[in-house]
N, C-alpha and C. Protein backbone atom coordinates (compact mmCIF):
# COMPACT_ATOMS: atom_id res chain seq x y z
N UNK A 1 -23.19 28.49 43.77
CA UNK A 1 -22.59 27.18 43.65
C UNK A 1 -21.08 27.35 43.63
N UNK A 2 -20.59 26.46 44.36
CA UNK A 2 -19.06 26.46 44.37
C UNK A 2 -18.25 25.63 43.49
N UNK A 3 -17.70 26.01 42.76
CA UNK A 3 -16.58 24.96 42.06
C UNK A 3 -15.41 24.73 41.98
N UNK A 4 -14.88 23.52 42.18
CA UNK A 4 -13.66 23.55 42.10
C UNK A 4 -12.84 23.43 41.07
N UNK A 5 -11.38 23.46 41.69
CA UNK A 5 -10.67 23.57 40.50
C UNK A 5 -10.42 22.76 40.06
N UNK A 6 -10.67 21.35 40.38
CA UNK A 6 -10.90 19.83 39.31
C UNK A 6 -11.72 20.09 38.60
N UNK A 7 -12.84 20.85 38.91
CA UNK A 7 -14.09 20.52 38.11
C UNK A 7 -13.77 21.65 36.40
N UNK A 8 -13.32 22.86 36.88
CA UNK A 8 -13.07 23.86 36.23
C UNK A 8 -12.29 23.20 35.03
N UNK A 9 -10.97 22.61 35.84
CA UNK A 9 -9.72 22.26 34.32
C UNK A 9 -10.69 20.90 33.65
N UNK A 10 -11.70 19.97 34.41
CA UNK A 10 -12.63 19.25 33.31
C UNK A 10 -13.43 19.59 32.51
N UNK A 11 -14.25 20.56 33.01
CA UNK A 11 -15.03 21.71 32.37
C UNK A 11 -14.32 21.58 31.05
N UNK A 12 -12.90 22.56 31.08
CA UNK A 12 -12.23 22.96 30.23
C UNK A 12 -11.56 22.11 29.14
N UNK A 13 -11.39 20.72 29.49
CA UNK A 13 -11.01 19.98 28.66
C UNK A 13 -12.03 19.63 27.97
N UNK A 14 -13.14 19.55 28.51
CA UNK A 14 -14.22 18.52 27.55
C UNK A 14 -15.16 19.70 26.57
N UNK A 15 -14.70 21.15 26.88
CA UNK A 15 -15.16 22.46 26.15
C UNK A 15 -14.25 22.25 24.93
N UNK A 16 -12.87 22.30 25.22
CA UNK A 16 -11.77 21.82 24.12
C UNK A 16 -12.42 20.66 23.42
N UNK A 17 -12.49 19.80 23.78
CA UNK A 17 -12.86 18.45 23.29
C UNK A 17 -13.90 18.33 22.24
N UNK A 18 -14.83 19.26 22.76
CA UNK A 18 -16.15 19.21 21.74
C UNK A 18 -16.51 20.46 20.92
N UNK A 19 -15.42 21.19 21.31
CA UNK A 19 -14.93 22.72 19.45
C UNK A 19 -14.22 21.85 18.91
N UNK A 20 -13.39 21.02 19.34
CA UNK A 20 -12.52 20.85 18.43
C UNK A 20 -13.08 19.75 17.28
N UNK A 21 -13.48 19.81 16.11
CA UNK A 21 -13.42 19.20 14.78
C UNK A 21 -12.77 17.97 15.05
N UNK A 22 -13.69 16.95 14.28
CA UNK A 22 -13.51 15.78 14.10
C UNK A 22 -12.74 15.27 12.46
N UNK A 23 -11.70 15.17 12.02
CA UNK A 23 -10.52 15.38 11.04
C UNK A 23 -10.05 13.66 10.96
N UNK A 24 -10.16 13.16 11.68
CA UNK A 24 -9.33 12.43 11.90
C UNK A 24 -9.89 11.41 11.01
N UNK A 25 -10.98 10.87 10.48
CA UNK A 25 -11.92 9.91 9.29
C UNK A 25 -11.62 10.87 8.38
N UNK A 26 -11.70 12.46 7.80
CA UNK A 26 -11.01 12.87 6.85
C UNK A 26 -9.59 12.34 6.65
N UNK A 27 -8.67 12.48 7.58
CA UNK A 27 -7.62 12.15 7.57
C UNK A 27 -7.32 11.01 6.93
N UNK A 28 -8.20 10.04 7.62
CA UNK A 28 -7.50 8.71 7.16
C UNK A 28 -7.93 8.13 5.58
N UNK A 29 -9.00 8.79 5.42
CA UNK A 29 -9.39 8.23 4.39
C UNK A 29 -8.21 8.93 2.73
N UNK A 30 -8.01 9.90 3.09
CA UNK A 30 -7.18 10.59 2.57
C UNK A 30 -5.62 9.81 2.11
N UNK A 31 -5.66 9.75 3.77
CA UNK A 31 -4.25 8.40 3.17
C UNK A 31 -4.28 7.32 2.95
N UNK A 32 -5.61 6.62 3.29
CA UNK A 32 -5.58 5.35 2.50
C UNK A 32 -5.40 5.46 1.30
N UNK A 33 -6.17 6.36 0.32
CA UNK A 33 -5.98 6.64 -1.09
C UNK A 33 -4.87 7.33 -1.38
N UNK A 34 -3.91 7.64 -0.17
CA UNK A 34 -2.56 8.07 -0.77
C UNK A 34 -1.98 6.69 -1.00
N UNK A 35 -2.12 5.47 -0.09
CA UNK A 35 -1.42 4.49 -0.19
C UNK A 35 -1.95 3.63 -1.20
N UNK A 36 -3.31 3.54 -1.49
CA UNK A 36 -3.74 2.65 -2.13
C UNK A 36 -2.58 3.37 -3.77
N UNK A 37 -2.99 4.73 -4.15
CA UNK A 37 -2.14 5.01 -4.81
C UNK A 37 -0.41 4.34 -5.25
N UNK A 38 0.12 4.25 -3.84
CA UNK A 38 1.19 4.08 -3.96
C UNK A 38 1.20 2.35 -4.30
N UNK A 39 0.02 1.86 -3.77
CA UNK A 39 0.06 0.09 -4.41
C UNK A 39 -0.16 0.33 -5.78
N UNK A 40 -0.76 1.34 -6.77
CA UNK A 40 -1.37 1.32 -7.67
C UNK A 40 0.31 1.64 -8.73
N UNK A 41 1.12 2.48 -8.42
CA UNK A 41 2.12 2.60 -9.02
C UNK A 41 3.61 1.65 -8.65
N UNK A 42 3.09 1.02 -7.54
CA UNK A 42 4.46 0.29 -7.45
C UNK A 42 4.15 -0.91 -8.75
N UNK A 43 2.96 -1.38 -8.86
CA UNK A 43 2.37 -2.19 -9.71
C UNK A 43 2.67 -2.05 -10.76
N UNK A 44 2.14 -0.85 -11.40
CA UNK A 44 2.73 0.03 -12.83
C UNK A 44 3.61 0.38 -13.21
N UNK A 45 4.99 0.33 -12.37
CA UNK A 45 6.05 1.05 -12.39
C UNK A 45 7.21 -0.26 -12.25
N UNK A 46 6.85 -1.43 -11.03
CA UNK A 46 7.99 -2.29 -11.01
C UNK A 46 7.60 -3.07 -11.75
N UNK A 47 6.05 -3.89 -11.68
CA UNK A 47 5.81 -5.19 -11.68
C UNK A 47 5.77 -4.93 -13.27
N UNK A 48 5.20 -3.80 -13.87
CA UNK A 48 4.95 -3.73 -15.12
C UNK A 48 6.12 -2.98 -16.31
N UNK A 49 6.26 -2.07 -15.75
CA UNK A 49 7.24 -1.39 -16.69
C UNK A 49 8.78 -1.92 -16.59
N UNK A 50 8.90 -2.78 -15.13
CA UNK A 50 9.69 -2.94 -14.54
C UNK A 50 11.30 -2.36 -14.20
N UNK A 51 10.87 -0.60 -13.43
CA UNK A 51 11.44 0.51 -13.52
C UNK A 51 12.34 -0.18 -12.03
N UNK A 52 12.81 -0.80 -11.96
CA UNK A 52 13.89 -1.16 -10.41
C UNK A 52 14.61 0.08 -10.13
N UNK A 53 14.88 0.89 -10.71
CA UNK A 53 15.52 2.28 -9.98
C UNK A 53 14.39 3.08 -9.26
N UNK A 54 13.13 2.29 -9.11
CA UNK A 54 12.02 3.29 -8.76
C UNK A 54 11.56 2.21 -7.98
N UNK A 55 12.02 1.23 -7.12
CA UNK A 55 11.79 0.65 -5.74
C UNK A 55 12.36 1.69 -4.95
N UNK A 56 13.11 2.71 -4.45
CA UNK A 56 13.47 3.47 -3.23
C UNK A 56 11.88 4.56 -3.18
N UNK A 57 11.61 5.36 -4.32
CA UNK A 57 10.45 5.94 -4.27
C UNK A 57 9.22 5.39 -3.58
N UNK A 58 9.21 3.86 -3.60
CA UNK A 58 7.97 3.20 -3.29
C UNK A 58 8.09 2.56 -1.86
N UNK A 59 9.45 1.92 -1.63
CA UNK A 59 9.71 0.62 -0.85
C UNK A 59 10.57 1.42 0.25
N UNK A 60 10.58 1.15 1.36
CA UNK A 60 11.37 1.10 2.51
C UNK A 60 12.41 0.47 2.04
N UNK A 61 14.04 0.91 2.68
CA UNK A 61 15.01 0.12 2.65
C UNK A 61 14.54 -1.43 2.99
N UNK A 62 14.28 -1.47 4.09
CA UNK A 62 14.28 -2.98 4.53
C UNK A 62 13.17 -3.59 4.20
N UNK A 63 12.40 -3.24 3.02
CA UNK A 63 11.10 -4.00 2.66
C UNK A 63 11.14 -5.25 2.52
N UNK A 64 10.18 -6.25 3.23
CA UNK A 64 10.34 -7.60 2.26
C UNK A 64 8.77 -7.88 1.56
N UNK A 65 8.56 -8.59 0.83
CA UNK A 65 7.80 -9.04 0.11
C UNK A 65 7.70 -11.08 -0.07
N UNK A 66 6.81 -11.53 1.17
CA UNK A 66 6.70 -12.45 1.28
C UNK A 66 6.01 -13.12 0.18
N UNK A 67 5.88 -13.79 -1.02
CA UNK A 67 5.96 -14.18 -2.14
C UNK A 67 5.71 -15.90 -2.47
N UNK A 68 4.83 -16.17 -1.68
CA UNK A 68 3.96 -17.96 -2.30
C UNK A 68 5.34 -18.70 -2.28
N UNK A 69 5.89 -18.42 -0.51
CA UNK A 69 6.49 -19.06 0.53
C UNK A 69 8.29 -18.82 0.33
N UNK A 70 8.04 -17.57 -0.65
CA UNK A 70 9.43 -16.91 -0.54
C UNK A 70 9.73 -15.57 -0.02
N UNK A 71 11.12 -15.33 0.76
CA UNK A 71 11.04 -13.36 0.89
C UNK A 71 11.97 -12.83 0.17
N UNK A 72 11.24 -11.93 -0.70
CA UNK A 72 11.93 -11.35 -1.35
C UNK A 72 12.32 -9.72 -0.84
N UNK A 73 13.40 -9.33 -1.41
CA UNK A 73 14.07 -8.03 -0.67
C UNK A 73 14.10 -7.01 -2.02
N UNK A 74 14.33 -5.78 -1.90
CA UNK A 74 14.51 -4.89 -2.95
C UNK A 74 15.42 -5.65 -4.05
N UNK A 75 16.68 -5.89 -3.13
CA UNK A 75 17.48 -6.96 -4.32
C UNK A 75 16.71 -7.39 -5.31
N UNK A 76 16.27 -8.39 -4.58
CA UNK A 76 15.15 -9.48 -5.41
C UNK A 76 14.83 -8.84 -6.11
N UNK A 77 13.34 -7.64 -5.72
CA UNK A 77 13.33 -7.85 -6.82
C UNK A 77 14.06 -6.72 -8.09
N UNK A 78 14.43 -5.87 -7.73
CA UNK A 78 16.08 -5.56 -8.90
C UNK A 78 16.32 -6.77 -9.65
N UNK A 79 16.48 -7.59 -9.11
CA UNK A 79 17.25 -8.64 -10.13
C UNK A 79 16.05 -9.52 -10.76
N UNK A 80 14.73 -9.38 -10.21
CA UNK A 80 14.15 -9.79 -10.92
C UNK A 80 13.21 -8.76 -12.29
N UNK A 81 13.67 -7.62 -12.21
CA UNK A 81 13.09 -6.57 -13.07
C UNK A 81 14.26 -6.58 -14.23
N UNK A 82 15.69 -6.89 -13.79
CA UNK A 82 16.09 -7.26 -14.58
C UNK A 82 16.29 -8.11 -15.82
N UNK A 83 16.61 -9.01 -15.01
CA UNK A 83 15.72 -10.58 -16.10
C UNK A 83 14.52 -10.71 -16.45
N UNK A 84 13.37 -9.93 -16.29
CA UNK A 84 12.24 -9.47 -17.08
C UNK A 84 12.00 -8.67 -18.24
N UNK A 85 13.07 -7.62 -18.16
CA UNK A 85 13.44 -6.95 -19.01
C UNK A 85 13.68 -8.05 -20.26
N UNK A 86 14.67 -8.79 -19.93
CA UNK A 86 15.61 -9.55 -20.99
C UNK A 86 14.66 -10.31 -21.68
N UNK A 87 13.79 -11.01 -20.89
CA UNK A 87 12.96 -11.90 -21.59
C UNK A 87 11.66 -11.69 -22.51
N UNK A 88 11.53 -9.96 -21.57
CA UNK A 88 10.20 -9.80 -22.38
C UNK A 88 9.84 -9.40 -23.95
N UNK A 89 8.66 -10.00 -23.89
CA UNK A 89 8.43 -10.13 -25.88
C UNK A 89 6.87 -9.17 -25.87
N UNK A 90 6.95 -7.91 -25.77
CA UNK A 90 6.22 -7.78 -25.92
C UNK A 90 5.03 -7.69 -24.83
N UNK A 91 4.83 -8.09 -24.21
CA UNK A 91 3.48 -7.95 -23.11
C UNK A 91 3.46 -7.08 -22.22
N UNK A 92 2.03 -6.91 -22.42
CA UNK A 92 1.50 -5.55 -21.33
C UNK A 92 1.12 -5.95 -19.83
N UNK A 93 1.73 -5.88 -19.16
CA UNK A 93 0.48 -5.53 -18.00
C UNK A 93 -0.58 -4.92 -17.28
N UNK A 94 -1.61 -4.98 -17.35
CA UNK A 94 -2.75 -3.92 -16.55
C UNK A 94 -3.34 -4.42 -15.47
N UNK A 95 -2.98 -3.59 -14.63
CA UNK A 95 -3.36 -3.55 -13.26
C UNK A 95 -4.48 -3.14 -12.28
N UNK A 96 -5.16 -3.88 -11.36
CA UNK A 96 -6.12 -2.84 -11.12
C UNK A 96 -6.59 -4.15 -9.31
N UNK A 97 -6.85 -3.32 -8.89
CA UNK A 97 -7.55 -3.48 -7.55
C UNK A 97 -8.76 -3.57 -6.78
N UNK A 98 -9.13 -4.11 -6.27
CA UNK A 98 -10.34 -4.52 -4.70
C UNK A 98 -9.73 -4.31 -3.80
N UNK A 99 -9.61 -3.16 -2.99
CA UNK A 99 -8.88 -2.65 -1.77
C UNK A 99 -10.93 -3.04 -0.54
N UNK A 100 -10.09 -4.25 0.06
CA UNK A 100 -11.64 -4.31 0.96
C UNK A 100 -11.40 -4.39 2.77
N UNK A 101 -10.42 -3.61 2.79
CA UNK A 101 -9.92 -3.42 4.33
C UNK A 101 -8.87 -2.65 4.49
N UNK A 102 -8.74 -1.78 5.36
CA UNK A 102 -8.09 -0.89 5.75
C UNK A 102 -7.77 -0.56 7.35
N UNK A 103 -6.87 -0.51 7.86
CA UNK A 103 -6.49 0.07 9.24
C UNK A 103 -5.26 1.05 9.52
N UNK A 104 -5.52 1.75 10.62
CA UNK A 104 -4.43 2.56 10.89
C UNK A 104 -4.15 3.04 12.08
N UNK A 105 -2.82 3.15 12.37
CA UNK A 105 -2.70 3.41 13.74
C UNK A 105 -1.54 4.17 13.61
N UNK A 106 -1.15 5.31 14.05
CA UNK A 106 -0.59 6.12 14.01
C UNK A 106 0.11 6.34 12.09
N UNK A 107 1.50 6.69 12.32
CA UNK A 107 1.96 6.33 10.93
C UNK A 107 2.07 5.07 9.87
N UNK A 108 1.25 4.12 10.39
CA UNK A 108 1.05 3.49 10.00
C UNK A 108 0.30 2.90 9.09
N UNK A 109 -0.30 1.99 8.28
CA UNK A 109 -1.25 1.56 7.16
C UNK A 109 -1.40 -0.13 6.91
N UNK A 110 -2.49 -0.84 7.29
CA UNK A 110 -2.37 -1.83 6.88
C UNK A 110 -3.23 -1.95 6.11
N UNK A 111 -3.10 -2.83 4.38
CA UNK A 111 -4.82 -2.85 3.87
C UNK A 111 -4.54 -4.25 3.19
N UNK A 112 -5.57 -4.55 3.22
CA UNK A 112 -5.62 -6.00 2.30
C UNK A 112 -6.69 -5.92 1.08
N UNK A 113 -6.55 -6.46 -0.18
CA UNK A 113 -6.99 -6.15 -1.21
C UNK A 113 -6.69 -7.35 -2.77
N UNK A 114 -7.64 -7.10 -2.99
CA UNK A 114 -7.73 -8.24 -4.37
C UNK A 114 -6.53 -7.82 -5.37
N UNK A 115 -5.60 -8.46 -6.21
CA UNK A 115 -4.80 -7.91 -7.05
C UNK A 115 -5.46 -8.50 -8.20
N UNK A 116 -5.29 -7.73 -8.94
CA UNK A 116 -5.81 -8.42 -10.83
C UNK A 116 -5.41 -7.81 -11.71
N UNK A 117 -4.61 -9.13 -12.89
CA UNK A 117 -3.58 -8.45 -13.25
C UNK A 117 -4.54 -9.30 -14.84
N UNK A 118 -4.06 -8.52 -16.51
CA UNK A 118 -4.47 -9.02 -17.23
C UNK A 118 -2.90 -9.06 -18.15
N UNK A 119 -2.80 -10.12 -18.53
CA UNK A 119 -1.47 -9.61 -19.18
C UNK A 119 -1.70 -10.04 -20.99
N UNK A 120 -1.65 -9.07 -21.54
CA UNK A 120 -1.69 -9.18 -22.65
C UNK A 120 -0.73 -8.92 -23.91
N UNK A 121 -0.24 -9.56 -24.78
CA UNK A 121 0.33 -9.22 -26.12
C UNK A 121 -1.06 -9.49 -27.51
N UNK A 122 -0.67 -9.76 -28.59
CA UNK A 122 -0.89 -9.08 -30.06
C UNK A 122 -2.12 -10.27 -29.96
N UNK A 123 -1.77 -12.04 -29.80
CA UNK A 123 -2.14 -12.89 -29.52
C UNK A 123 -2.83 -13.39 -28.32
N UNK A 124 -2.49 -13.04 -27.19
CA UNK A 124 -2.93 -13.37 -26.02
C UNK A 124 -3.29 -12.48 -25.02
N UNK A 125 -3.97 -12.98 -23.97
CA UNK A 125 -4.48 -12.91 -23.21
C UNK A 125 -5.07 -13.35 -22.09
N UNK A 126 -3.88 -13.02 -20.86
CA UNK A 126 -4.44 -13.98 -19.68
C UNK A 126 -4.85 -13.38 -18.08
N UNK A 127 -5.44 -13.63 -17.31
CA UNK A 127 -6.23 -12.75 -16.32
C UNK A 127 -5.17 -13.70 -14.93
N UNK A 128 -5.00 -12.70 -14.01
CA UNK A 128 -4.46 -13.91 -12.93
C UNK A 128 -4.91 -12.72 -11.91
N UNK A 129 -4.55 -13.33 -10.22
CA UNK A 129 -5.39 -12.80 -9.34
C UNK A 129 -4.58 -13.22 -8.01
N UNK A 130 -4.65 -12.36 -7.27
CA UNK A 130 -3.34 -12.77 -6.34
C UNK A 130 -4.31 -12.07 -4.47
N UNK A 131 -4.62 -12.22 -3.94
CA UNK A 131 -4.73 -11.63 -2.61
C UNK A 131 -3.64 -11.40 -1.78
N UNK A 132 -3.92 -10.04 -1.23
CA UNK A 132 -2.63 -9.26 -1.29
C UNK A 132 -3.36 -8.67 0.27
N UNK A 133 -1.93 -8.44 1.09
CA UNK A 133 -1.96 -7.09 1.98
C UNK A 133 -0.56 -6.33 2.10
N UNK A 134 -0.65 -5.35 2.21
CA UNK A 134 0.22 -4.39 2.88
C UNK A 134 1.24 -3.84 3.90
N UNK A 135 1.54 -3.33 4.10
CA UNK A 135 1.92 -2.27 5.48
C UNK A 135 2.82 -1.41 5.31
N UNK A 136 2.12 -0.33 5.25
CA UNK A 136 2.87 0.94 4.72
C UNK A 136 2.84 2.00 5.91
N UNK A 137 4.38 3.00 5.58
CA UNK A 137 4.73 3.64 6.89
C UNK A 137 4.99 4.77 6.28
N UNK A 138 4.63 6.34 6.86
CA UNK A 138 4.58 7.24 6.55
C UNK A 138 5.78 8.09 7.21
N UNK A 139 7.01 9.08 6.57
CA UNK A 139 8.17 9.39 6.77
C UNK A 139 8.16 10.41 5.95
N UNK A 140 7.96 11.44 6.37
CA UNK A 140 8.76 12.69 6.15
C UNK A 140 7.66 13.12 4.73
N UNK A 141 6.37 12.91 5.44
CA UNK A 141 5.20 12.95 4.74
C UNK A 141 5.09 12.06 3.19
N UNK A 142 5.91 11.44 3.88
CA UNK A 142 5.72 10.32 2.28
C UNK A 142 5.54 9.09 2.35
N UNK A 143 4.38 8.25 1.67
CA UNK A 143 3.91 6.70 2.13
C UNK A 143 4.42 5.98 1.49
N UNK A 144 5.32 4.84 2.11
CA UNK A 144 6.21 4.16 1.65
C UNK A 144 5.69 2.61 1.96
N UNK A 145 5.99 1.60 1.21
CA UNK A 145 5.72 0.32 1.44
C UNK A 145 6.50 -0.36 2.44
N UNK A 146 6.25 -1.30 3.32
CA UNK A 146 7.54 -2.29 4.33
C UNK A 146 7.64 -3.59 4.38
N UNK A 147 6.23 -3.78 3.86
CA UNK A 147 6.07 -5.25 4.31
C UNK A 147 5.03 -5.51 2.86
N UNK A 148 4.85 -6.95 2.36
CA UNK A 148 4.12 -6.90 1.38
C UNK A 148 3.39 -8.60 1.30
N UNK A 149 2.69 -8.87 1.13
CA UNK A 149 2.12 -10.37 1.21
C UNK A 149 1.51 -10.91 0.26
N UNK A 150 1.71 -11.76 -0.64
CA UNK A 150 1.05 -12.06 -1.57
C UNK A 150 0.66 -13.88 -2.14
N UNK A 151 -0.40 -13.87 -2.50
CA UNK A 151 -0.99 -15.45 -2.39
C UNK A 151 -1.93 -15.40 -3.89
N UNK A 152 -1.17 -15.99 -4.55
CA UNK A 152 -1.77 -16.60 -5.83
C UNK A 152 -3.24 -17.06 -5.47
N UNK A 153 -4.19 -16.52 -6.54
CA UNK A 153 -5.67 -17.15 -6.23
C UNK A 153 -6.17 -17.64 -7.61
N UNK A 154 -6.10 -19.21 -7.40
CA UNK A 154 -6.55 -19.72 -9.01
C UNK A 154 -8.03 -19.30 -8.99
N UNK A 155 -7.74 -18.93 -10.94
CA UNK A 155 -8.94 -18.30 -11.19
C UNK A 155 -9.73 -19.83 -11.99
N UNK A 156 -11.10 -19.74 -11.31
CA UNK A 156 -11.86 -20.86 -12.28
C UNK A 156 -12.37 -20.73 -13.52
């Protein structure tokens, strides 16, 4: 039988093709939970402790955070971790998540996910709930936030 040399370099690609390990669903799943992570501490870190010198760790320079028909920028919220500071009496926040979609395409990350937040002091106690997505971009092996969406969901 004669073969040619189209057939040979196809041969050869689809020999490559099928040694080579399938990584890539390891992969991703890997960084979703790097990112879901990184939603899990921007939460804990701005919204709660409200550490604003620790938006560059989390946030892209040019992040915005579209906000129940406002955009907010790192500024924002800096200045709003600020005046949180001032006011607060006491209350905790605890944080926690329903991550129920995920995509990715190259360095990229989009996920959308339930937010639920309980905020409590000595006296109180109140539950609120926000639906949320993402889009996070990966740089110099580190997952950073860019874009952020968030929609108040009254609780009954």
């Amino acid at each position: 039988m004669k073969y040619t040399p189209q057939f040979i370099v196809a041969l050869c690609f689809f020999v490559i093709a099928c040694g080579k390990p399938n990584t890539s669903n390891v992969d991703n799943a890997a960084d979703f939970k790097a990112v879901e992570r990184v939603v899990q501490e921007v939460f804990d870190d701005i919204w709660s402790d409200k550490k604003a010198e620790l938006l560059s760790k989390y946030h892209t320079n040019d992040f915005i955070l579209l906000e129940h028909g406002e955009v907010w920028t790192n500024d924002t919220i800096a200045n709003w971790c600020k005046r949180a500071k001032l006011r607060d009496q006491g209350l905790k926040r605890i944080n926690s998540f329903d991550f129920f979609k995920a995509k990715r395409e190259g360095n990229r990350i989009w996920m959308a996910y339930h937010n639920y937040a309980i905020i409590k002091s000595d006296s109180l106690e109140r539950k609120l709930q926000w639906l949320e997505s993402i889009v996070a971009i990966k740089k110099d092996s580190t997952w950073k936030l860019e874009l952020m969406h968030s929609t108040r969901v009254n609780r009954h």
